[in-house]
Protein backbone atom coordinates (compact mmCIF):
# COMPACT_ATOMS: atom_id res chain seq x y z
CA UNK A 1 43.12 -14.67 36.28
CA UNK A 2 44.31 -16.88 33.23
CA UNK A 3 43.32 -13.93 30.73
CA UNK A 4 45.48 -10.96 32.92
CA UNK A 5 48.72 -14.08 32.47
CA UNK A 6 48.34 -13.73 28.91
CA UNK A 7 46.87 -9.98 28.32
CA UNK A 8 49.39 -8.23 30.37
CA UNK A 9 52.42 -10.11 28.07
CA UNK A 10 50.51 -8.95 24.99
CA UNK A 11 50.11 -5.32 26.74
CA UNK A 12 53.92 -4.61 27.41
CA UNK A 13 54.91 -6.12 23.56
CA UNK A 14 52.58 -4.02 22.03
CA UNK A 15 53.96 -1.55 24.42
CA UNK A 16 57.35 -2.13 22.97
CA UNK A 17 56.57 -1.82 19.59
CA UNK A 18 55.02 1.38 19.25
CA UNK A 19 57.92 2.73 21.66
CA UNK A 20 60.31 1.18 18.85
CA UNK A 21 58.15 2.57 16.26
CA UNK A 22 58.40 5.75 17.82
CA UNK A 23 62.63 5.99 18.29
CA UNK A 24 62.65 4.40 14.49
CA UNK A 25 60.33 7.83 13.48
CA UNK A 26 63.21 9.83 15.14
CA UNK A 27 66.03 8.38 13.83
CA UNK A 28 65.01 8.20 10.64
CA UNK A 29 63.85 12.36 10.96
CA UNK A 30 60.14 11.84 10.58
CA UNK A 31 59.94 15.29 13.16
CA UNK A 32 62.76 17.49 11.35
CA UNK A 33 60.70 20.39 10.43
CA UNK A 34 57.11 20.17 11.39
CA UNK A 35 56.88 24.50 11.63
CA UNK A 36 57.94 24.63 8.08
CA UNK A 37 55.24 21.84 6.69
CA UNK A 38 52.61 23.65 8.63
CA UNK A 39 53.52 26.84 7.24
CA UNK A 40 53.80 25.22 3.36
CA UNK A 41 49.83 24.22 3.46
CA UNK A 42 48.87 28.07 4.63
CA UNK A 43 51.22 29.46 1.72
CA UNK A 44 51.06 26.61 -0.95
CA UNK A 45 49.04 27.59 -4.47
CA UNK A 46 46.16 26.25 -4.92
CA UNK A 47 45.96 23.43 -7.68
CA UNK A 48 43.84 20.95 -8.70
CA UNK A 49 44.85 17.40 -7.73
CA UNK A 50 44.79 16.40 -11.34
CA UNK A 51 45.58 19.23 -13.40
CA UNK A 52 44.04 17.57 -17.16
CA UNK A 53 40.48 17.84 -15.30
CA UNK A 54 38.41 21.22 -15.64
CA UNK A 55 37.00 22.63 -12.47
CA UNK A 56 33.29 22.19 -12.69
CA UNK A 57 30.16 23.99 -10.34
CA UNK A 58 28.01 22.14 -8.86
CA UNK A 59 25.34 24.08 -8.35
């Protein structure tokens, strides 16, 4: 019973924080244009991540 007095504190601030997390992520436009990004990695070019290295084959 001692353990639910000080897990169920712990489970509503926890709570709390990812709630406030989650209304900082919105006002700060984290979700503006999630179609559009989606869209960008189907139509993006393809590069290499570090364009001084030659693509090799493994194989």
């Amino acid at each position: 019973m001692t353990g639910a007095l000080f897990l169920i504190p712990v489970a509503i601030g926890m709570g709390l924080i990812g709630l406030a997390a989650f209304f900082w992520s919105l006002r700060h436009d984290q979700y503006d244009d999630p179609d559009g990004d989606a869209r960008r990695i189907l139509t993006a070019p393809d590069t290499p991540a570090n364009p001084t290295q030659k693509e090799t084959s493994h194989g």
